[in-house]
PDB file of N, CA and C in Angstrom:
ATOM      1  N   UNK A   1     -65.156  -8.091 -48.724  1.00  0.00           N
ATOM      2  CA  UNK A   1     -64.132  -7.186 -49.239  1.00  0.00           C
ATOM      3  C   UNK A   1     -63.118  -7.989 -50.060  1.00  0.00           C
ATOM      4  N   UNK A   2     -62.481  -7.394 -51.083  1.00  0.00           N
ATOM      5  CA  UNK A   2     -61.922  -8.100 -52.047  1.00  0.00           C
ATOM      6  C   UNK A   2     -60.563  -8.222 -51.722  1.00  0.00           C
ATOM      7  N   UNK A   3     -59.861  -9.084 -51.679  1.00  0.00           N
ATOM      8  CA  UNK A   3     -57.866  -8.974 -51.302  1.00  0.00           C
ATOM      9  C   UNK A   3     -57.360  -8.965 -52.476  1.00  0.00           C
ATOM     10  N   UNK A   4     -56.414  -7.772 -52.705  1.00  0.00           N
ATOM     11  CA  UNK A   4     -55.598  -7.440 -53.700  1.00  0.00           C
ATOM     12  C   UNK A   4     -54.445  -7.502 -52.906  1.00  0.00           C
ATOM     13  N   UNK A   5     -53.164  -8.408 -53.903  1.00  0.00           N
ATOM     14  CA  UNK A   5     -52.307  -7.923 -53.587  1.00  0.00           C
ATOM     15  C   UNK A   5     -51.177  -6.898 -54.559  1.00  0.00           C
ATOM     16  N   UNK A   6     -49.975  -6.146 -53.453  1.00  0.00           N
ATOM     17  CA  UNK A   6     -49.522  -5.171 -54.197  1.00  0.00           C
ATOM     18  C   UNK A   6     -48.350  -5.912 -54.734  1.00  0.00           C
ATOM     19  N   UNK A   7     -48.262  -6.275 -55.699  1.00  0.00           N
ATOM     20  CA  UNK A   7     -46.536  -6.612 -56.262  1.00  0.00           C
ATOM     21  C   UNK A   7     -46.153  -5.325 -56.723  1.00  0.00           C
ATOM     22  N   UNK A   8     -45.056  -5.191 -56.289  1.00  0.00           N
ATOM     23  CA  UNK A   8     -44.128  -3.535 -56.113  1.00  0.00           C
ATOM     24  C   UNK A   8     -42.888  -4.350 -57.066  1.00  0.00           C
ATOM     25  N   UNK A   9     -43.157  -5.438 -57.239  1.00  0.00           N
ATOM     26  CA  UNK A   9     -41.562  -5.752 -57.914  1.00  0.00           C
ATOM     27  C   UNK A   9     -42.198  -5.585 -59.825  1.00  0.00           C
ATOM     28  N   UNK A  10     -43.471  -5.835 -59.918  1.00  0.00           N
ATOM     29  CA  UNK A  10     -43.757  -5.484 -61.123  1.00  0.00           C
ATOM     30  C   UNK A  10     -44.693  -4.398 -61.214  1.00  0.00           C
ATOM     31  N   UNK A  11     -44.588  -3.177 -60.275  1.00  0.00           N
ATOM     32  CA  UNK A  11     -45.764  -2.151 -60.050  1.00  0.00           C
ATOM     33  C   UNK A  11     -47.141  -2.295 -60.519  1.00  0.00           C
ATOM     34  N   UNK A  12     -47.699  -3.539 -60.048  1.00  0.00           N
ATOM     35  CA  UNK A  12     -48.937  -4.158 -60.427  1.00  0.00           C
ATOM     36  C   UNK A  12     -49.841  -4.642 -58.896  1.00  0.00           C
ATOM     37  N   UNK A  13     -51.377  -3.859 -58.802  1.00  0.00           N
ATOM     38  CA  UNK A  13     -52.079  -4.711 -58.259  1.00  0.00           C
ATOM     39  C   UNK A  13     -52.723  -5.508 -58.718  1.00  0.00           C
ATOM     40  N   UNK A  14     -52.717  -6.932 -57.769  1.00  0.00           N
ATOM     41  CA  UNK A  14     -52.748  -8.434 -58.878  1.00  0.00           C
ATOM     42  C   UNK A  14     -54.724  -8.810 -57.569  1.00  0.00           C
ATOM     43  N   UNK A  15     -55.380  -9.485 -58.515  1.00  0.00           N
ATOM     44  CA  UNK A  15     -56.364  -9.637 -58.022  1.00  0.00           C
ATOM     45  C   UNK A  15     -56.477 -11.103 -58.732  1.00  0.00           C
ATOM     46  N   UNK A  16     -56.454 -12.357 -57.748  1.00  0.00           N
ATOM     47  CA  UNK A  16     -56.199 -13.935 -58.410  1.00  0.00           C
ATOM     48  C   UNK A  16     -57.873 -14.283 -57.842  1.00  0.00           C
ATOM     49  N   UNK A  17     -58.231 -14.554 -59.523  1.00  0.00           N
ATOM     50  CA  UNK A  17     -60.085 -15.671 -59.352  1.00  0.00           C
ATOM     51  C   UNK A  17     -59.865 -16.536 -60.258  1.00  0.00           C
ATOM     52  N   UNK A  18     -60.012 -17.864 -59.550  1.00  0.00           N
ATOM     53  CA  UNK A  18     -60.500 -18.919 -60.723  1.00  0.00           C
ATOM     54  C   UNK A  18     -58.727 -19.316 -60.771  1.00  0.00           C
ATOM     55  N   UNK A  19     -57.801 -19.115 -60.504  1.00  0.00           N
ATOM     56  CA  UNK A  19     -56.561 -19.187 -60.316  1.00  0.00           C
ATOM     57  C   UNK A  19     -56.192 -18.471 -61.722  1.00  0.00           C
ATOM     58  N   UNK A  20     -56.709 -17.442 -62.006  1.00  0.00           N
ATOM     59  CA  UNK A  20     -55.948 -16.395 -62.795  1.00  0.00           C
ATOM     60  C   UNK A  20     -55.907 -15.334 -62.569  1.00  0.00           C
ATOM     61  N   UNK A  21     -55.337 -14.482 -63.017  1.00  0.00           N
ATOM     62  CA  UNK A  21     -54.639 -13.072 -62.012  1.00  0.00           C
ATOM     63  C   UNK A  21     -55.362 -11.800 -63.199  1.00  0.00           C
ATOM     64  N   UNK A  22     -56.048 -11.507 -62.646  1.00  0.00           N
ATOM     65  CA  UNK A  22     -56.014  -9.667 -63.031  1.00  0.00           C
ATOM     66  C   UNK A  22     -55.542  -8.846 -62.073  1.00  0.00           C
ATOM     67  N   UNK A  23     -55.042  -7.709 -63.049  1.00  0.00           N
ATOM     68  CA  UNK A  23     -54.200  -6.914 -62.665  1.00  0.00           C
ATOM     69  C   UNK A  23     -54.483  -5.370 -62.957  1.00  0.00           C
ATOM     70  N   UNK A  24     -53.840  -4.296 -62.448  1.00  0.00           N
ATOM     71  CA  UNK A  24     -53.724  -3.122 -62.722  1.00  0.00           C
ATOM     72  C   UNK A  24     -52.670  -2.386 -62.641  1.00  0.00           C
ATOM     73  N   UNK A  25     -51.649  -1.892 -63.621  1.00  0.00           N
ATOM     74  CA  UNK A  25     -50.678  -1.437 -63.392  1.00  0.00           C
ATOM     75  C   UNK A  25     -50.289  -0.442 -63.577  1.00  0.00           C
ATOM     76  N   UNK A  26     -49.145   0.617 -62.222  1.00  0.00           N
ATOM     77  CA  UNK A  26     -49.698   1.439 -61.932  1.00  0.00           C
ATOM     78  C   UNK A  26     -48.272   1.972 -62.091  1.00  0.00           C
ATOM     79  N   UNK A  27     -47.925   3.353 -61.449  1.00  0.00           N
ATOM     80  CA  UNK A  27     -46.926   4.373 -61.202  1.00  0.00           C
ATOM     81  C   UNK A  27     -46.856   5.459 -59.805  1.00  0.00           C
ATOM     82  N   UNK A  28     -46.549   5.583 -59.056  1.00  0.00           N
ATOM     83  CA  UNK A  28     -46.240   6.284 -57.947  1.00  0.00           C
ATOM     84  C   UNK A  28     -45.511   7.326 -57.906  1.00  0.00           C
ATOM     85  N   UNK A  29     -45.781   8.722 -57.766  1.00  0.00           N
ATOM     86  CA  UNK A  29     -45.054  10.052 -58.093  1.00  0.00           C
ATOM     87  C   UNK A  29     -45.883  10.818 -56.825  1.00  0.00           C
ATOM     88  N   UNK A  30     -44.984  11.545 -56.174  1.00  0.00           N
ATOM     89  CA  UNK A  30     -45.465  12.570 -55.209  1.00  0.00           C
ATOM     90  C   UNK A  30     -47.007  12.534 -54.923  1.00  0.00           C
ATOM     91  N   UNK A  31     -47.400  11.626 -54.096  1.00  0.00           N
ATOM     92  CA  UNK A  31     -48.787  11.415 -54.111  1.00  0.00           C
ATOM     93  C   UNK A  31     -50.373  11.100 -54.886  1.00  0.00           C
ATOM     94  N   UNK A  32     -49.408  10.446 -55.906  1.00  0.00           N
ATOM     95  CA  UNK A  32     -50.515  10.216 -56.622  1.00  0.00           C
ATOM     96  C   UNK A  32     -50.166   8.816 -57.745  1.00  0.00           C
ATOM     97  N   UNK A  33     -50.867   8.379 -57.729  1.00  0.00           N
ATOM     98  CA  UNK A  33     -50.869   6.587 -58.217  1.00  0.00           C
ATOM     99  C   UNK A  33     -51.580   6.689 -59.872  1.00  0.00           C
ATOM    100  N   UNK A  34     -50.712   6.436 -60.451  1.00  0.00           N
ATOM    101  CA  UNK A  34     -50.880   6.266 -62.104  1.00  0.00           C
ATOM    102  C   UNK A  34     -51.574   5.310 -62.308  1.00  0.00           C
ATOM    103  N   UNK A  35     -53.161   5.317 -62.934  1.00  0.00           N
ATOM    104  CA  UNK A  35     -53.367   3.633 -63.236  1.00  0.00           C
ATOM    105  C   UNK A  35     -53.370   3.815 -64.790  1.00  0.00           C
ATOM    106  N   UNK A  36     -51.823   2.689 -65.395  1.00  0.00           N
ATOM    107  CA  UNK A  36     -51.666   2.715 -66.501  1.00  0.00           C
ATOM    108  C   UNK A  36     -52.664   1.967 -67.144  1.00  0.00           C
ATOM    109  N   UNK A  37     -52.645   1.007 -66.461  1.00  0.00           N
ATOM    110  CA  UNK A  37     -53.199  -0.401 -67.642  1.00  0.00           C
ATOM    111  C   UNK A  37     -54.304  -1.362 -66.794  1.00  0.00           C
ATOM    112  N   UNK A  38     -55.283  -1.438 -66.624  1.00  0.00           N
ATOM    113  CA  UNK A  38     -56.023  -2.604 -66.141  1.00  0.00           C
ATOM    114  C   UNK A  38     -56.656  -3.863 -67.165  1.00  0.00           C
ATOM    115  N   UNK A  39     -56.153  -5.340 -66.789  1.00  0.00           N
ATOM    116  CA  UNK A  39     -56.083  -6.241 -67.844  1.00  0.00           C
ATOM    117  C   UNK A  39     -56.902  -7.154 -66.504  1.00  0.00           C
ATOM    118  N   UNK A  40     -58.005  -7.962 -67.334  1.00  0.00           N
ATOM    119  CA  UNK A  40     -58.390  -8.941 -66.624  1.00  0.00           C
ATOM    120  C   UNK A  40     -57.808 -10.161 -67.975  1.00  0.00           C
ATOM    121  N   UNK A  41     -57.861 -11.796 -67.165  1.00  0.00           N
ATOM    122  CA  UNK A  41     -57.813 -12.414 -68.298  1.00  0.00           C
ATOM    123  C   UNK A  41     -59.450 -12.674 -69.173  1.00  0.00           C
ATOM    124  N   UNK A  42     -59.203 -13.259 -70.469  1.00  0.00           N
ATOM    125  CA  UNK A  42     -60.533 -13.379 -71.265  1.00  0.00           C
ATOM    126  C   UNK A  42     -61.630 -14.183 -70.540  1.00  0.00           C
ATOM    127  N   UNK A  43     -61.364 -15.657 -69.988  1.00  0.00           N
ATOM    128  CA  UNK A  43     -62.360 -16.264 -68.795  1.00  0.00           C
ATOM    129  C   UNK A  43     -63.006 -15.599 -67.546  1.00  0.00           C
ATOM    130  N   UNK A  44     -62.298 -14.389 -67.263  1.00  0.00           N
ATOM    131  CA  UNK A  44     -63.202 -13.880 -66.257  1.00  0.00           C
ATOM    132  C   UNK A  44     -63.647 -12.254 -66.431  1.00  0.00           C
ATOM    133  N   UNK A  45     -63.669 -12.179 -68.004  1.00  0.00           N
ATOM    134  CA  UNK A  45     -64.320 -10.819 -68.141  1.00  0.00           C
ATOM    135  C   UNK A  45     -65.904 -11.419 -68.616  1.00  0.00           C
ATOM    136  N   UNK A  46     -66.695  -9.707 -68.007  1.00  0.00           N
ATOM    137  CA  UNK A  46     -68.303  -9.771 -68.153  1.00  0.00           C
ATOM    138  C   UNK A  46     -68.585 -10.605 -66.392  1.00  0.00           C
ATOM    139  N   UNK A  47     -67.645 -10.514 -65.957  1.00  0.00           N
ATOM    140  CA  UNK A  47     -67.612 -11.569 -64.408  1.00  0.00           C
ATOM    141  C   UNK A  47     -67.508 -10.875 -62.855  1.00  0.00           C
ATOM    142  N   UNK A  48     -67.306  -9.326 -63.412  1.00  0.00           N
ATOM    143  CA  UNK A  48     -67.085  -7.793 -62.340  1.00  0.00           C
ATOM    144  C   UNK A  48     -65.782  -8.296 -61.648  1.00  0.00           C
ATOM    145  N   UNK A  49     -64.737  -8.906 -62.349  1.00  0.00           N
ATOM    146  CA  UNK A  49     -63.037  -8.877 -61.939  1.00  0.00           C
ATOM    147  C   UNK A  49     -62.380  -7.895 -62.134  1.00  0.00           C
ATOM    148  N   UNK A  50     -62.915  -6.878 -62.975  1.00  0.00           N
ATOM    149  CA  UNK A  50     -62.258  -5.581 -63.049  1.00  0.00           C
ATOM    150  C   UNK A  50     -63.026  -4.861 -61.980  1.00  0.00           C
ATOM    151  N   UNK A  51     -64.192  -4.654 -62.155  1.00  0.00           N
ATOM    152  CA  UNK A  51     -64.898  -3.780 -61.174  1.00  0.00           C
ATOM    153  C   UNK A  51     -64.433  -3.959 -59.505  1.00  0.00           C
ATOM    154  N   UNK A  52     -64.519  -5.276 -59.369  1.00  0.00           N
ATOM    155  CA  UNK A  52     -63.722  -5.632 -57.971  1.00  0.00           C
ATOM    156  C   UNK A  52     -62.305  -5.019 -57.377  1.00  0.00           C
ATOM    157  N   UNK A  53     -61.613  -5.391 -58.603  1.00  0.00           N
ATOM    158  CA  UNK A  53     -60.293  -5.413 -58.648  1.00  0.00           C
ATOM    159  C   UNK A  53     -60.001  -3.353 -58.012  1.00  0.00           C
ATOM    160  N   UNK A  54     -60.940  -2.846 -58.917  1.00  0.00           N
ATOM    161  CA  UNK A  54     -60.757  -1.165 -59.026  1.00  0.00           C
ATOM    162  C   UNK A  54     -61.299  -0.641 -58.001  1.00  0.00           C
ATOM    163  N   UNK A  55     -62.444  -1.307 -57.129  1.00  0.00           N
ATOM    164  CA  UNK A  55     -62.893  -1.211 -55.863  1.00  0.00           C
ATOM    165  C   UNK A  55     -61.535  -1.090 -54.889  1.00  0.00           C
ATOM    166  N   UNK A  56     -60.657  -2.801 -54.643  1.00  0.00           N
ATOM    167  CA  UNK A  56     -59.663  -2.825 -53.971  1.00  0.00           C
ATOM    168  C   UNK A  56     -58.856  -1.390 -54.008  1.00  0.00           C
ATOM    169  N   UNK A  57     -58.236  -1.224 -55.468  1.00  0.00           N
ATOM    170  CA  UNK A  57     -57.288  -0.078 -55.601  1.00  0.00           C
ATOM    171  C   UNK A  57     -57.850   1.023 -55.454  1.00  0.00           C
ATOM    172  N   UNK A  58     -59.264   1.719 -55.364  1.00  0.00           N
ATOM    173  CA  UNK A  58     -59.301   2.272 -55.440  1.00  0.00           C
ATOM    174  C   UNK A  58     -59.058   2.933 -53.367  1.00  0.00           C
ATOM    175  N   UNK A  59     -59.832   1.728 -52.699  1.00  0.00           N
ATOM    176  CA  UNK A  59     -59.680   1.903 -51.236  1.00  0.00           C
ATOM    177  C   UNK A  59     -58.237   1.916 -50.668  1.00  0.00           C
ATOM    178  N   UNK A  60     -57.045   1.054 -51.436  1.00  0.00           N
ATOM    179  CA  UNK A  60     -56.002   1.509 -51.479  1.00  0.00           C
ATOM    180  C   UNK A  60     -55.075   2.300 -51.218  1.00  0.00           C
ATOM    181  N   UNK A  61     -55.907   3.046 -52.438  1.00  0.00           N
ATOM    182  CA  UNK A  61     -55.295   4.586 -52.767  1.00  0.00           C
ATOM    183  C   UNK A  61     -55.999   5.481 -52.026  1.00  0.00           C
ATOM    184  N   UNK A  62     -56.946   5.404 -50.837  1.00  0.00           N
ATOM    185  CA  UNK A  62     -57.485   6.036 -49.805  1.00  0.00           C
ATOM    186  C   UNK A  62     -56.463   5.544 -48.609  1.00  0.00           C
ATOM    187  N   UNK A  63     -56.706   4.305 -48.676  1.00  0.00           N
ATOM    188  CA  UNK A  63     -55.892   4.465 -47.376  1.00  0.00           C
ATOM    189  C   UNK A  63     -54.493   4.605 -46.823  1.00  0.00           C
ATOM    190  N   UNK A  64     -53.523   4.948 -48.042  1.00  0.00           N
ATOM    191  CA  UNK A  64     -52.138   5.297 -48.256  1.00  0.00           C
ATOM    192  C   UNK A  64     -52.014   7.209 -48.633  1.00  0.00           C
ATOM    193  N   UNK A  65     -53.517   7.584 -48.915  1.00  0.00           N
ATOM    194  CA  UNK A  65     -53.454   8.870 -49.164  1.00  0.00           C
ATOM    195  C   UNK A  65     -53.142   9.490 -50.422  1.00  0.00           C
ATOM    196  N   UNK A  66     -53.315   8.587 -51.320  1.00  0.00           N
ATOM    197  CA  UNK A  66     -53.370   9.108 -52.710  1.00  0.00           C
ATOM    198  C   UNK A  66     -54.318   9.408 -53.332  1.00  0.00           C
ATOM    199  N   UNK A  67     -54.115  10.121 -53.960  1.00  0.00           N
ATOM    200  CA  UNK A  67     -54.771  10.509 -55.125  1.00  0.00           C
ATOM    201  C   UNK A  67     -54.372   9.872 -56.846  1.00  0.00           C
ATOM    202  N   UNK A  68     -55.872   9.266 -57.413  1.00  0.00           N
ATOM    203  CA  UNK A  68     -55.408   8.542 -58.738  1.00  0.00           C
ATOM    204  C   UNK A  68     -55.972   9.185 -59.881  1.00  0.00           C
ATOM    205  N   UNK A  69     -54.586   9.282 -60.743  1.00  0.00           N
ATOM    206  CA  UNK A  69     -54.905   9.465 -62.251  1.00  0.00           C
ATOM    207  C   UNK A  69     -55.024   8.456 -63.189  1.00  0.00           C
ATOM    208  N   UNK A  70     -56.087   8.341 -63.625  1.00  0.00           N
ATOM    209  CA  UNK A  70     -55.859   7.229 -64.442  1.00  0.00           C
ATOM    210  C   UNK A  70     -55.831   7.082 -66.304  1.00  0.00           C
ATOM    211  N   UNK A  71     -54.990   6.133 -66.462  1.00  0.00           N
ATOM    212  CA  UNK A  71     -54.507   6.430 -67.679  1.00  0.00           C
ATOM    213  C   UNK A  71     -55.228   5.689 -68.561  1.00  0.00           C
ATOM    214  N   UNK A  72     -55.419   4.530 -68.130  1.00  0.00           N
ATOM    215  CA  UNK A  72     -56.404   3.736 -68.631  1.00  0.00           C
ATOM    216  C   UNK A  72     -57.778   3.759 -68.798  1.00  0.00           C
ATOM    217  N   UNK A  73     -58.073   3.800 -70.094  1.00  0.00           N
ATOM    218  CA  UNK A  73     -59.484   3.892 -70.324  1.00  0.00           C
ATOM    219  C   UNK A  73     -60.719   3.487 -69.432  1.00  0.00           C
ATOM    220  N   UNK A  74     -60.057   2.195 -69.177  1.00  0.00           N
ATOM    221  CA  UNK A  74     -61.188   1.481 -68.168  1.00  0.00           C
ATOM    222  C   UNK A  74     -60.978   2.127 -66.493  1.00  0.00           C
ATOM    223  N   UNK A  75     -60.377   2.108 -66.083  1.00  0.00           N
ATOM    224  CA  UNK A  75     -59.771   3.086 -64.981  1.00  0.00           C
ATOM    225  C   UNK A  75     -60.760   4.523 -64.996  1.00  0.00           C
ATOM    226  N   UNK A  76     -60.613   5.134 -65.963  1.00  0.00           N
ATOM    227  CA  UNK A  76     -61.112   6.530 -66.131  1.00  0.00           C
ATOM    228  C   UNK A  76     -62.191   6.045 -66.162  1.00  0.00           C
ATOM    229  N   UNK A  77     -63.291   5.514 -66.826  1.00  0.00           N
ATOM    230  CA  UNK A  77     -64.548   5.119 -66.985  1.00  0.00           C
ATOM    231  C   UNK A  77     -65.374   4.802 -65.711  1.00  0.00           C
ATOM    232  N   UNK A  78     -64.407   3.715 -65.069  1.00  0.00           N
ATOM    233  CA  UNK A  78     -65.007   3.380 -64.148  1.00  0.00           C
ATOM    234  C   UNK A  78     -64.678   4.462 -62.744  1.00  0.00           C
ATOM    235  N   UNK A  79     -63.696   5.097 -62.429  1.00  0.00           N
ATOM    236  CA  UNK A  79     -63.790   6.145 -62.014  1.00  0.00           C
ATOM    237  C   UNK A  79     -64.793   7.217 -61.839  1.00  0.00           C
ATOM    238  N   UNK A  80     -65.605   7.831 -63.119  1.00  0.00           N
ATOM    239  CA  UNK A  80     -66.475   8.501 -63.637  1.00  0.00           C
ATOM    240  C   UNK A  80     -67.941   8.006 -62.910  1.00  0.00           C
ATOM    241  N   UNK A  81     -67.771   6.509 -63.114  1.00  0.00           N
ATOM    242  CA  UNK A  81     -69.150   5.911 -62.720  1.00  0.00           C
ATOM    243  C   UNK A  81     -69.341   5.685 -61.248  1.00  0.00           C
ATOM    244  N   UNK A  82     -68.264   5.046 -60.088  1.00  0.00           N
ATOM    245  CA  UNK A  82     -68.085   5.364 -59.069  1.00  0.00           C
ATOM    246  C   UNK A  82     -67.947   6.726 -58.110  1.00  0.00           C
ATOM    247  N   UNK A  83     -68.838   7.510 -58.107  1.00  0.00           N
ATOM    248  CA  UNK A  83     -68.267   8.734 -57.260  1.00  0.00           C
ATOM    249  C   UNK A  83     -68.079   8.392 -55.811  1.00  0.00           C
ATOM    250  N   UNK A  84     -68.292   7.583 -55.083  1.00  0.00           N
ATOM    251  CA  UNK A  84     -67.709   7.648 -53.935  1.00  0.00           C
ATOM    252  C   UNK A  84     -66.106   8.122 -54.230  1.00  0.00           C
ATOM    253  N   UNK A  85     -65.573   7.505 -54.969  1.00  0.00           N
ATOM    254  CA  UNK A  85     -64.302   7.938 -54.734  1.00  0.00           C
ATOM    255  C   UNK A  85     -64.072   8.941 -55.610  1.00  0.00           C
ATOM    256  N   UNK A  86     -64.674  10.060 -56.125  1.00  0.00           N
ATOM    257  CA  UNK A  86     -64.605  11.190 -56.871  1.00  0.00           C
ATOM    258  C   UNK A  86     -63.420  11.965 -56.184  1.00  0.00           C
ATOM    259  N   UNK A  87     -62.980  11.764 -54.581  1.00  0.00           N
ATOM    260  CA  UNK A  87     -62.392  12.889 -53.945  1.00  0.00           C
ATOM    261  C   UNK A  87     -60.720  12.446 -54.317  1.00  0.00           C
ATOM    262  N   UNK A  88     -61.138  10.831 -54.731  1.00  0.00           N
ATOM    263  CA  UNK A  88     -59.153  10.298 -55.617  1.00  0.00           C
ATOM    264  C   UNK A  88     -58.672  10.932 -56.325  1.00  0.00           C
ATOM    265  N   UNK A  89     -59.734  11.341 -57.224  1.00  0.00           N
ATOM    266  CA  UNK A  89     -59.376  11.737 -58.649  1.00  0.00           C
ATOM    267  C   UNK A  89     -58.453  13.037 -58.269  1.00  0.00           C
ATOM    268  N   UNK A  90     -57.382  12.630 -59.177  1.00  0.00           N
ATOM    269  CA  UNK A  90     -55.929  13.971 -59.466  1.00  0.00           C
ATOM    270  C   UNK A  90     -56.613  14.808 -60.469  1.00  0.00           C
TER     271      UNK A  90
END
């Protein structure tokens, strides 16, 4: 299982490989978690650091009871392709 952590001081879940940080950054409103932006760095894309990373948040956002909209292209995509968590989706 993958460890994400939540930095709440920059509303970002940060996922560190290779000692560089991808991230996903997000928004919190009445039950439901915004994913604005997901950025891996350039060395660890094509490497499933996003896919990982969206795994973490996505179990996350199950186990805090949210529901996610996502804003980000890659977010939405990979959303689409994962249905286990079809029941997140806002």
């Amino acid at each position: 299982m993958t460890e994400i952590t939540d930095n709440q001081a920059q509303s970002r879940y940060e996922l560190v490989e290779q000692d560089l940080t991808a991230y996903a950054d997000y928004r919190r409103d009445e039950g439901r978690l915004y994913i604005d932006y997901v950025f891996s760095p350039p060395p660890l894309r094509g490497k499933g650091t996003s896919d990982r990373l969206m795994h973490a948040v996505a179990r996350a956002a199950e186990e805090d009871g949210l529901k996610i909209v996502p804003i980000c292209g890659y977010a939405a995509t990979w959303l689409r392709r994962h249905r286990e968590y079809a029941g997140l989706l806002a």
